[in-house]
PDB file of N, CA and C in Angstrom:
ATOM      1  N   UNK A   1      24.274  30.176 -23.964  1.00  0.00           N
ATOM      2  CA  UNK A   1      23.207  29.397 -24.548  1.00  0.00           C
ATOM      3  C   UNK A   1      23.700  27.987 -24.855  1.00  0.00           C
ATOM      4  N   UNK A   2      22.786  26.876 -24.849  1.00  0.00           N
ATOM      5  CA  UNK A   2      22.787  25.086 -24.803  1.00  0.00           C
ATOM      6  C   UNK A   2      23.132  25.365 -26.341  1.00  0.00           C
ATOM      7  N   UNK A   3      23.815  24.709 -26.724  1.00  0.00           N
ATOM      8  CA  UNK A   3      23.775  24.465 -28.591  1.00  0.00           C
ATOM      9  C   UNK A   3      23.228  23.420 -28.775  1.00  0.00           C
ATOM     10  N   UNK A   4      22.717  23.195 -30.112  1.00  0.00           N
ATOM     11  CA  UNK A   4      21.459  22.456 -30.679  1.00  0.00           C
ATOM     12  C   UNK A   4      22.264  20.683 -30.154  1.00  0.00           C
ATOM     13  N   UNK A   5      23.799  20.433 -31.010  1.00  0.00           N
ATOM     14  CA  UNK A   5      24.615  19.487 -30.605  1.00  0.00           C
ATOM     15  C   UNK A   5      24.589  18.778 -28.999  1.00  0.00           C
ATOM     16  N   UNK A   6      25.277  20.077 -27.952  1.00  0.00           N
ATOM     17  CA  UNK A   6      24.892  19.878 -26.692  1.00  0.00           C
ATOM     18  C   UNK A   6      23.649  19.014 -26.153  1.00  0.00           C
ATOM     19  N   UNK A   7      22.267  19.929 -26.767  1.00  0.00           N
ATOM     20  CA  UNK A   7      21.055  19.496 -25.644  1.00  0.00           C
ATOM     21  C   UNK A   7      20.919  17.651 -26.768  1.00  0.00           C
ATOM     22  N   UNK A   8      21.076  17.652 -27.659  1.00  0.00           N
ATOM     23  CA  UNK A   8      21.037  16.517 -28.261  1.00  0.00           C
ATOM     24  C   UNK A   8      21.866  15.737 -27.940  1.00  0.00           C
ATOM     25  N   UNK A   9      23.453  15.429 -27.238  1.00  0.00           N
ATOM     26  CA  UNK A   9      24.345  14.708 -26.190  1.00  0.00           C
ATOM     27  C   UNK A   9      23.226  14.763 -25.291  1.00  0.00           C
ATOM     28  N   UNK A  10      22.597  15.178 -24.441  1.00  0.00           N
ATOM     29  CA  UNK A  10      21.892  15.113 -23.015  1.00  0.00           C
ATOM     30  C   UNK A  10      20.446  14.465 -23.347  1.00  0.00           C
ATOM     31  N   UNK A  11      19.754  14.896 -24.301  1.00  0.00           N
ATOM     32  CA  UNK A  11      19.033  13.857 -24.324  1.00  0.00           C
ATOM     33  C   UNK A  11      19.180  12.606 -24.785  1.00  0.00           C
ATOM     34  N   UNK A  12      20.470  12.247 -25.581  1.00  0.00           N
ATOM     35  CA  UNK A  12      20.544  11.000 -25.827  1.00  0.00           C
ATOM     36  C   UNK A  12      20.842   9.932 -25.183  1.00  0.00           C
ATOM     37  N   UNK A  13      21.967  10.741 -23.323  1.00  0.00           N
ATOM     38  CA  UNK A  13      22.407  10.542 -22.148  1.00  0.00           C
ATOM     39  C   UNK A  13      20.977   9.881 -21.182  1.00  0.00           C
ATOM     40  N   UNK A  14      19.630  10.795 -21.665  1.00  0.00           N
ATOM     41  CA  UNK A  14      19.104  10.450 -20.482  1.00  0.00           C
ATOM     42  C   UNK A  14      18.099   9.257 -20.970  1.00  0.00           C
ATOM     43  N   UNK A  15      17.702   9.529 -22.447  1.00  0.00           N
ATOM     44  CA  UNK A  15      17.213   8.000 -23.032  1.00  0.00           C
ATOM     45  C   UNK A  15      18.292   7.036 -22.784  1.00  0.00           C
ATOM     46  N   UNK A  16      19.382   6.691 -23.400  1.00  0.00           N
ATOM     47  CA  UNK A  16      20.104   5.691 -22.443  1.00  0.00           C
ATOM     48  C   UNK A  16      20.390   5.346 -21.213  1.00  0.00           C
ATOM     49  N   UNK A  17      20.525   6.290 -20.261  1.00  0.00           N
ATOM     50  CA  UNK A  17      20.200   6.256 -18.354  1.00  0.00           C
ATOM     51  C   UNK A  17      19.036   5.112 -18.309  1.00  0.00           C
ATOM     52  N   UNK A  18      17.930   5.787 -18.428  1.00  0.00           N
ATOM     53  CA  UNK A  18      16.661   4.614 -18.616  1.00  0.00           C
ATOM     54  C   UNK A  18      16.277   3.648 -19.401  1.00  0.00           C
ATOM     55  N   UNK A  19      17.116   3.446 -20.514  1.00  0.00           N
ATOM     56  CA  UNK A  19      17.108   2.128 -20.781  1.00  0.00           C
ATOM     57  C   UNK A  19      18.114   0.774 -20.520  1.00  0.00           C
ATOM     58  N   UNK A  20      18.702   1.605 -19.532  1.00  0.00           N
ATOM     59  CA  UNK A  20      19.834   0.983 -18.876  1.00  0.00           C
ATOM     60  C   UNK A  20      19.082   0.104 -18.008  1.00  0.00           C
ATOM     61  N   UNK A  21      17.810   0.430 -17.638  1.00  0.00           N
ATOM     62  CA  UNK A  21      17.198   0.006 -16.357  1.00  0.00           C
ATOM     63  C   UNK A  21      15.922  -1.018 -16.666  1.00  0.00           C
ATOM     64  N   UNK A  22      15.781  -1.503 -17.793  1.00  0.00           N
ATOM     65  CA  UNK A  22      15.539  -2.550 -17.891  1.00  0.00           C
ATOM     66  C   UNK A  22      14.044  -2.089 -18.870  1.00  0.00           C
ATOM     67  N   UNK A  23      14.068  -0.721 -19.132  1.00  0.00           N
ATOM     68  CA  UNK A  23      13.025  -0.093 -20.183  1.00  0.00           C
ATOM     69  C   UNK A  23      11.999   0.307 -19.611  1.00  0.00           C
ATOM     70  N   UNK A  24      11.816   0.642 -17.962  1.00  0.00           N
ATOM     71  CA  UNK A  24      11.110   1.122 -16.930  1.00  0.00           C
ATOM     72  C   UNK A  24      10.795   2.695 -17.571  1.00  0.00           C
ATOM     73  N   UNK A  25       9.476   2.805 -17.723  1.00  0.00           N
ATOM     74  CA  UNK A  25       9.261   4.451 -18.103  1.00  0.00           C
ATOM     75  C   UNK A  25       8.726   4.887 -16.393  1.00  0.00           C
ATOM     76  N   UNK A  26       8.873   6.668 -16.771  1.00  0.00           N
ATOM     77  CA  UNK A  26       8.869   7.216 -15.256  1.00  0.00           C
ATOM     78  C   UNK A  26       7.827   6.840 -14.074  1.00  0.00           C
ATOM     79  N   UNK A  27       6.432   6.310 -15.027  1.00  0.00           N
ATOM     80  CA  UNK A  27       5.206   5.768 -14.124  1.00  0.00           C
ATOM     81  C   UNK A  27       5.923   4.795 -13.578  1.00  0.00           C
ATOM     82  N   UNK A  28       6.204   3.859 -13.742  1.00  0.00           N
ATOM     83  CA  UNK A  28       6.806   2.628 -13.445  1.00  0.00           C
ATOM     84  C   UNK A  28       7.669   3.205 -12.003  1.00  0.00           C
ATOM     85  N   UNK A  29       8.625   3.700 -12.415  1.00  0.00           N
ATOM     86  CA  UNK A  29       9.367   4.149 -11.478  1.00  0.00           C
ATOM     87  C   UNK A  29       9.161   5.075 -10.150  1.00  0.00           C
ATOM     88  N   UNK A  30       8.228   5.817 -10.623  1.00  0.00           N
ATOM     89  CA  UNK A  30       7.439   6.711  -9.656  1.00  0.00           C
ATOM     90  C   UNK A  30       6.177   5.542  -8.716  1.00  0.00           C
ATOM     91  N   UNK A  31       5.802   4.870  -9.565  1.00  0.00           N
ATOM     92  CA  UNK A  31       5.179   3.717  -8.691  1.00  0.00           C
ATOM     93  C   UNK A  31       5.897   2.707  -7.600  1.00  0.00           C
ATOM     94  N   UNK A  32       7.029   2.405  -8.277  1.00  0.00           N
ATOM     95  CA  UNK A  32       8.021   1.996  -6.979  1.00  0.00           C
ATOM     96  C   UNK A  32       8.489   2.756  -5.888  1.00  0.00           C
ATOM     97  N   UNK A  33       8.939   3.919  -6.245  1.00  0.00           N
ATOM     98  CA  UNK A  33       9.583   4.852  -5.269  1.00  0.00           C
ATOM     99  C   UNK A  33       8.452   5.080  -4.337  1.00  0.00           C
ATOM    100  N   UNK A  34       7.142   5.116  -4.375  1.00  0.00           N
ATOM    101  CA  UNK A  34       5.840   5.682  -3.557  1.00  0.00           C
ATOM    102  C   UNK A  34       5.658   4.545  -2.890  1.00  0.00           C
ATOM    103  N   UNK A  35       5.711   3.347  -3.628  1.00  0.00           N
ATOM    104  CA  UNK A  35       5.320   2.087  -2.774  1.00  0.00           C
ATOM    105  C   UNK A  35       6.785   1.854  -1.444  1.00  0.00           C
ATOM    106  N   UNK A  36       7.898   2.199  -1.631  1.00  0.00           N
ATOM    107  CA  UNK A  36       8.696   1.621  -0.963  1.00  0.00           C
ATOM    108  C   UNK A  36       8.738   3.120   0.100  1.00  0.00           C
ATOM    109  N   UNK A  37       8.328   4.043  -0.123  1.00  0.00           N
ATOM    110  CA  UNK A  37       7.542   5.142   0.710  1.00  0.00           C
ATOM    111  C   UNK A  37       7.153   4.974   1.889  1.00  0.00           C
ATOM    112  N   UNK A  38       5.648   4.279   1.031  1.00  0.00           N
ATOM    113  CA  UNK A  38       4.581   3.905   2.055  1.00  0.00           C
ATOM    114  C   UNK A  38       5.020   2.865   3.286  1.00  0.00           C
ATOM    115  N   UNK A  39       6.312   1.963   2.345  1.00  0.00           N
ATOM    116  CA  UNK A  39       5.840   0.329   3.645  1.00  0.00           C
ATOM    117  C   UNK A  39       7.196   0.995   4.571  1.00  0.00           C
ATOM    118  N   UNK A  40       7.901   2.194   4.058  1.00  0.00           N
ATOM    119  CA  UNK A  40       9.091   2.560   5.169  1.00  0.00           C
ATOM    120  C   UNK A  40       8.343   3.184   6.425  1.00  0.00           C
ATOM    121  N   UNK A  41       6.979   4.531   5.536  1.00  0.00           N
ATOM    122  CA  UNK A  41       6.279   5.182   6.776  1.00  0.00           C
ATOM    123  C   UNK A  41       5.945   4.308   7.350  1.00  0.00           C
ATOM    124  N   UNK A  42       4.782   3.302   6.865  1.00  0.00           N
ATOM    125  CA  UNK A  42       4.456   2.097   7.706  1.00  0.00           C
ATOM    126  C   UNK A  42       4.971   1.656   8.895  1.00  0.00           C
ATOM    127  N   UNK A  43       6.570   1.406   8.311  1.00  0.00           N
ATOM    128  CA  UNK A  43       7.156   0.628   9.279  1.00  0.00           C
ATOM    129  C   UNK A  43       7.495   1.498  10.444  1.00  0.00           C
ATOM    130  N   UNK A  44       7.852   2.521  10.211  1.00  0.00           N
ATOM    131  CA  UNK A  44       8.388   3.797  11.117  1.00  0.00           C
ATOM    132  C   UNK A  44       7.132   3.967  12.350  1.00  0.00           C
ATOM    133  N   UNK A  45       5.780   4.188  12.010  1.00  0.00           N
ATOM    134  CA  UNK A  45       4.507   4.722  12.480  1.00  0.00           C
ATOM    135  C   UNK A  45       3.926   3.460  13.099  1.00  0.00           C
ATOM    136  N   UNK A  46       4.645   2.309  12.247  1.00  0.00           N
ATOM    137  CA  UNK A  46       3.793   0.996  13.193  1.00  0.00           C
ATOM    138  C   UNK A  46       2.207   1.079  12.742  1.00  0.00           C
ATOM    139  N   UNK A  47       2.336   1.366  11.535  1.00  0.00           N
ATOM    140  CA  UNK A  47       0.235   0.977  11.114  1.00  0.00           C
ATOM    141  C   UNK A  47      -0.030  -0.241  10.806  1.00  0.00           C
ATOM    142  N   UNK A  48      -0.659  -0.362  10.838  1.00  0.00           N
ATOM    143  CA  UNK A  48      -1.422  -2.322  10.802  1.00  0.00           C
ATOM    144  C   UNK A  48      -1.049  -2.935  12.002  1.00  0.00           C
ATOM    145  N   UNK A  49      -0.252  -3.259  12.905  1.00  0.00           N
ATOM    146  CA  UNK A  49       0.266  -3.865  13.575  1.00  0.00           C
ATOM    147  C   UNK A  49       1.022  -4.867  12.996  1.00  0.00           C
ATOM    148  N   UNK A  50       1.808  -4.711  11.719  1.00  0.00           N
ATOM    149  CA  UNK A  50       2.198  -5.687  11.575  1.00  0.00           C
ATOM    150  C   UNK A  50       3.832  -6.137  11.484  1.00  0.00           C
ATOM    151  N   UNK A  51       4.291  -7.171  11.335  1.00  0.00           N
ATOM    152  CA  UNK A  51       5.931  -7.578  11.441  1.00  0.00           C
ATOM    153  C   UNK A  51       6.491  -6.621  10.663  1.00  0.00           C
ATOM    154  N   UNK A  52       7.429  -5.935  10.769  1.00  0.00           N
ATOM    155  CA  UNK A  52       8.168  -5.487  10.076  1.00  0.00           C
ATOM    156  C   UNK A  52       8.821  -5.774   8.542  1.00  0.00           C
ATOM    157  N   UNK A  53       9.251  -7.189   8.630  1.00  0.00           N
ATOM    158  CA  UNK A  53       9.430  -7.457   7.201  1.00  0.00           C
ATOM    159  C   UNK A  53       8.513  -7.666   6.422  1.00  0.00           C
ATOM    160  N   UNK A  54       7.137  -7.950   6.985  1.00  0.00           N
ATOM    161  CA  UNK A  54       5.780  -7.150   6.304  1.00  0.00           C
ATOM    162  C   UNK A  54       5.887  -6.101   5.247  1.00  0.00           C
ATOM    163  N   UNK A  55       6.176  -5.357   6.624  1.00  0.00           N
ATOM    164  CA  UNK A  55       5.755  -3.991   6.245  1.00  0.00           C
ATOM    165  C   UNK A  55       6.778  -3.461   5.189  1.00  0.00           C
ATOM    166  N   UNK A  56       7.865  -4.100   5.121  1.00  0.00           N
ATOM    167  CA  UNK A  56       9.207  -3.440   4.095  1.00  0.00           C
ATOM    168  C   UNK A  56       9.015  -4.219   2.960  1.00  0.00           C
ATOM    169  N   UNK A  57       8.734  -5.714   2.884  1.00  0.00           N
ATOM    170  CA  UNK A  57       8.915  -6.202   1.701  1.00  0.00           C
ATOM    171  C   UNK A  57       7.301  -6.590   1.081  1.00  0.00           C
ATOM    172  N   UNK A  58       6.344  -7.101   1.481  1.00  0.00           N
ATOM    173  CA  UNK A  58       5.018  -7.353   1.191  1.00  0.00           C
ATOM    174  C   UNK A  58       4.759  -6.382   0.578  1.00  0.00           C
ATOM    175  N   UNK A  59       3.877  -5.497   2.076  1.00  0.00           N
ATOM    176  CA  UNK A  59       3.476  -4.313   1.378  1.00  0.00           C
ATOM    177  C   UNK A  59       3.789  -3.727   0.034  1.00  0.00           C
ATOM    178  N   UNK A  60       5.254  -2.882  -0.078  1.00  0.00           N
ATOM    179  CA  UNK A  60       5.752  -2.697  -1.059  1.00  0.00           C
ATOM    180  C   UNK A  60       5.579  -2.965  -2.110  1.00  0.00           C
ATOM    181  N   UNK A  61       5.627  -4.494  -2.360  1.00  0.00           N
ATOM    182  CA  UNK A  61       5.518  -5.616  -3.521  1.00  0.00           C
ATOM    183  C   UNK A  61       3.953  -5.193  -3.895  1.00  0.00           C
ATOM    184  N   UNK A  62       3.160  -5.249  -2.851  1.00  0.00           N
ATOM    185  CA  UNK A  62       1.840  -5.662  -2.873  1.00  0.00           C
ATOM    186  C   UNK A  62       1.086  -4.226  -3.808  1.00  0.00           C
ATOM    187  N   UNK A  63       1.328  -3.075  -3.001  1.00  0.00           N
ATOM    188  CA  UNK A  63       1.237  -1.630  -4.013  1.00  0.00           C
ATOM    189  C   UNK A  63       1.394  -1.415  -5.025  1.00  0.00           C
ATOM    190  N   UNK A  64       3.074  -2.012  -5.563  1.00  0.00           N
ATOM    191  CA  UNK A  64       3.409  -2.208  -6.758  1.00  0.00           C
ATOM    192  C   UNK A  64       2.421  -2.972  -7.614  1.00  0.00           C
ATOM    193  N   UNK A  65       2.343  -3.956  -7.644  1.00  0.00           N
ATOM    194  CA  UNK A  65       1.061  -5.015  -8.072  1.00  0.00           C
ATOM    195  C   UNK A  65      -0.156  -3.901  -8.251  1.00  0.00           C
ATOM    196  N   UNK A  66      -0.582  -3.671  -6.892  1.00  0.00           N
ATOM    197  CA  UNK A  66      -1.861  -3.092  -7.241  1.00  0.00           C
ATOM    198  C   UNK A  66      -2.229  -1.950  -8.634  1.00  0.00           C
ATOM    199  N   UNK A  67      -0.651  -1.064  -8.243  1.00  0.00           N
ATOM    200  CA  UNK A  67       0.088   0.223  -9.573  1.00  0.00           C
ATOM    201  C   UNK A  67      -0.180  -0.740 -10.926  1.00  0.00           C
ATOM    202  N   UNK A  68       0.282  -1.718 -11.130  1.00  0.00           N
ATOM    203  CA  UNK A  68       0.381  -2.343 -12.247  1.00  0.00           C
ATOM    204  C   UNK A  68      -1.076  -2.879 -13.058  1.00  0.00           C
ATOM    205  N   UNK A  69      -1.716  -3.305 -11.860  1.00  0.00           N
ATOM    206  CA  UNK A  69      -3.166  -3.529 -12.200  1.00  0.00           C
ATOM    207  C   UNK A  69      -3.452  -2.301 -12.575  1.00  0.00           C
ATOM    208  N   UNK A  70      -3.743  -1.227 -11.878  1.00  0.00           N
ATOM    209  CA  UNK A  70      -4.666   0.101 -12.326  1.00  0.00           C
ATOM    210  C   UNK A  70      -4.022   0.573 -13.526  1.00  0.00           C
ATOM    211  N   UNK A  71      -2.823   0.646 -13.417  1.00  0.00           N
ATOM    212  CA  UNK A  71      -2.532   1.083 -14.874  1.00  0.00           C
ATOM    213  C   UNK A  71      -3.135   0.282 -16.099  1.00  0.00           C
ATOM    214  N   UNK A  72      -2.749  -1.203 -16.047  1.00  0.00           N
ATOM    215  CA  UNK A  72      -3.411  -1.923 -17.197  1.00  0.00           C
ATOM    216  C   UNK A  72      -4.601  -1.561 -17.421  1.00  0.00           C
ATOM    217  N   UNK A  73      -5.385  -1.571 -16.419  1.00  0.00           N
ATOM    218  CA  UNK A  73      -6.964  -1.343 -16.463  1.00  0.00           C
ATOM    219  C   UNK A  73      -7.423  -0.308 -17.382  1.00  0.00           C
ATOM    220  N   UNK A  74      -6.729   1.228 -16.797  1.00  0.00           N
ATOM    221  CA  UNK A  74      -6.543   2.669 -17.203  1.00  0.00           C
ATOM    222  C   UNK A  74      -6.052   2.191 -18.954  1.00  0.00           C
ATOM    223  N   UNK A  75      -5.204   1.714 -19.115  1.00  0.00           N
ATOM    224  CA  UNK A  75      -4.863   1.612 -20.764  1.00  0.00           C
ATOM    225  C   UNK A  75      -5.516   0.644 -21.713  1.00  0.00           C
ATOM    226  N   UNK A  76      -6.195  -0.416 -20.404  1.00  0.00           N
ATOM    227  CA  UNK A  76      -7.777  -1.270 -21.620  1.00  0.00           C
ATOM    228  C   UNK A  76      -8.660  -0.065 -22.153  1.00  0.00           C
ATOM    229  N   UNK A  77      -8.907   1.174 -20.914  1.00  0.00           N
ATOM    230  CA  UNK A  77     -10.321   1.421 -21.122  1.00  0.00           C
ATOM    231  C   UNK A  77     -10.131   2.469 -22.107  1.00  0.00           C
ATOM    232  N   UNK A  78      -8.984   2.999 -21.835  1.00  0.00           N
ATOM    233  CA  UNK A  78      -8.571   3.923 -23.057  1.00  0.00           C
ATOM    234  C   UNK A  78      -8.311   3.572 -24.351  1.00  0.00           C
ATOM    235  N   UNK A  79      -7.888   2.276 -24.385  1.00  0.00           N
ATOM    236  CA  UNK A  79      -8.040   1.671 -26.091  1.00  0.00           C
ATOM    237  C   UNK A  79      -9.479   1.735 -26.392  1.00  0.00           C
ATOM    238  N   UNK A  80     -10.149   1.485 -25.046  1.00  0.00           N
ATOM    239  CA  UNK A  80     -11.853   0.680 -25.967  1.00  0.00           C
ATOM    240  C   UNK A  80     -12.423   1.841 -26.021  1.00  0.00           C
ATOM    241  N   UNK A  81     -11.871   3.220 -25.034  1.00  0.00           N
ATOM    242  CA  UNK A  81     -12.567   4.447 -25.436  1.00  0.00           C
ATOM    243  C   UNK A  81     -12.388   5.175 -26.953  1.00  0.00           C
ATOM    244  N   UNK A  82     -11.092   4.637 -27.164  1.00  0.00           N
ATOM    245  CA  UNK A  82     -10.737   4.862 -28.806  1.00  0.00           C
ATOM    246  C   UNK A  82     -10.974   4.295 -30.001  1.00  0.00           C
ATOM    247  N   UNK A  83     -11.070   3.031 -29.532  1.00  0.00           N
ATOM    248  CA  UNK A  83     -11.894   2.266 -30.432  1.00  0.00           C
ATOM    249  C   UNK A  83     -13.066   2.205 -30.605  1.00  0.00           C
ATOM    250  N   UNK A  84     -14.009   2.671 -29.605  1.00  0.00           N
ATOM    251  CA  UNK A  84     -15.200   3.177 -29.464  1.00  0.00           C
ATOM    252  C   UNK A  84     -15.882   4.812 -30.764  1.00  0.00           C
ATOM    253  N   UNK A  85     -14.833   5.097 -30.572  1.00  0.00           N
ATOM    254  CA  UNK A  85     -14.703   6.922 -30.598  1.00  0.00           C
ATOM    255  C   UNK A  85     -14.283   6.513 -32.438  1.00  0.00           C
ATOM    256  N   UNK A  86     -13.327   5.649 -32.189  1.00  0.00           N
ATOM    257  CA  UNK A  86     -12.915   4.963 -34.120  1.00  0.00           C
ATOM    258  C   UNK A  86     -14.314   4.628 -34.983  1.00  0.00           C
ATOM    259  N   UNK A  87     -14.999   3.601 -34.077  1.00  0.00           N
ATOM    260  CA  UNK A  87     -16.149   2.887 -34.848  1.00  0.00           C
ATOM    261  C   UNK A  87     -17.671   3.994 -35.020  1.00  0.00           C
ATOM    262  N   UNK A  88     -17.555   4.626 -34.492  1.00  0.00           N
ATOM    263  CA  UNK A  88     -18.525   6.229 -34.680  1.00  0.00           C
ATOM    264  C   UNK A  88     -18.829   7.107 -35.623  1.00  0.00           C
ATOM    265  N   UNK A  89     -17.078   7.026 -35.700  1.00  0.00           N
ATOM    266  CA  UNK A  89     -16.562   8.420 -36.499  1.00  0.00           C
ATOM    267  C   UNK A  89     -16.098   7.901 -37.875  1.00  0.00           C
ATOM    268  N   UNK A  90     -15.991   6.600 -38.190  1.00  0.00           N
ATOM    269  CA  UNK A  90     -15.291   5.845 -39.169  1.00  0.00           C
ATOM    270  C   UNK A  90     -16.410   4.787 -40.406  1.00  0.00           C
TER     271      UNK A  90
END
């Protein structure tokens, strides 16, 4: 069995791992890894017809961006759904 000490070394290991990295939480990161995914299949499959360093560095960039927008969006509407849900009930 993990002792209480132990699993508390490992999680303190893996909060520092990721804040090593510039304070990126896993969305963040899972949004990069998918975007640099997509513009590798891209490049591999030849979709769009387009240049290659297109397809590796644009693209990529460009997904990311888009990740960043939807998320913001997703966490306006959820404040105003709460603040909504506050001014109701309050």
């Amino acid at each position: 069995m993990i002792g209480p000490k132990t699993r508390q070394k490992n999680e303190n290991a893996t909060v520092s791992g990721s804040a090593r990295f510039g304070g990126l939480d896993q969305l963040d990161w899972l949004m990069i890894v998918v975007s640099v995914l997509l513009g590798t299949i891209a490049k591999q499959h030849h979709f769009l017809d387009l240049p290659n360093g297109l397809l590796e560095w644009v693209l990529p960039f460009m997904l990311v961006a888009a990740g960043y927008k939807a998320r913001s969006t997703v966490a306006e509407l959820i404040q105003r759904r709460g603040a909504r849900a506050k001014n109701t009930n309050g």
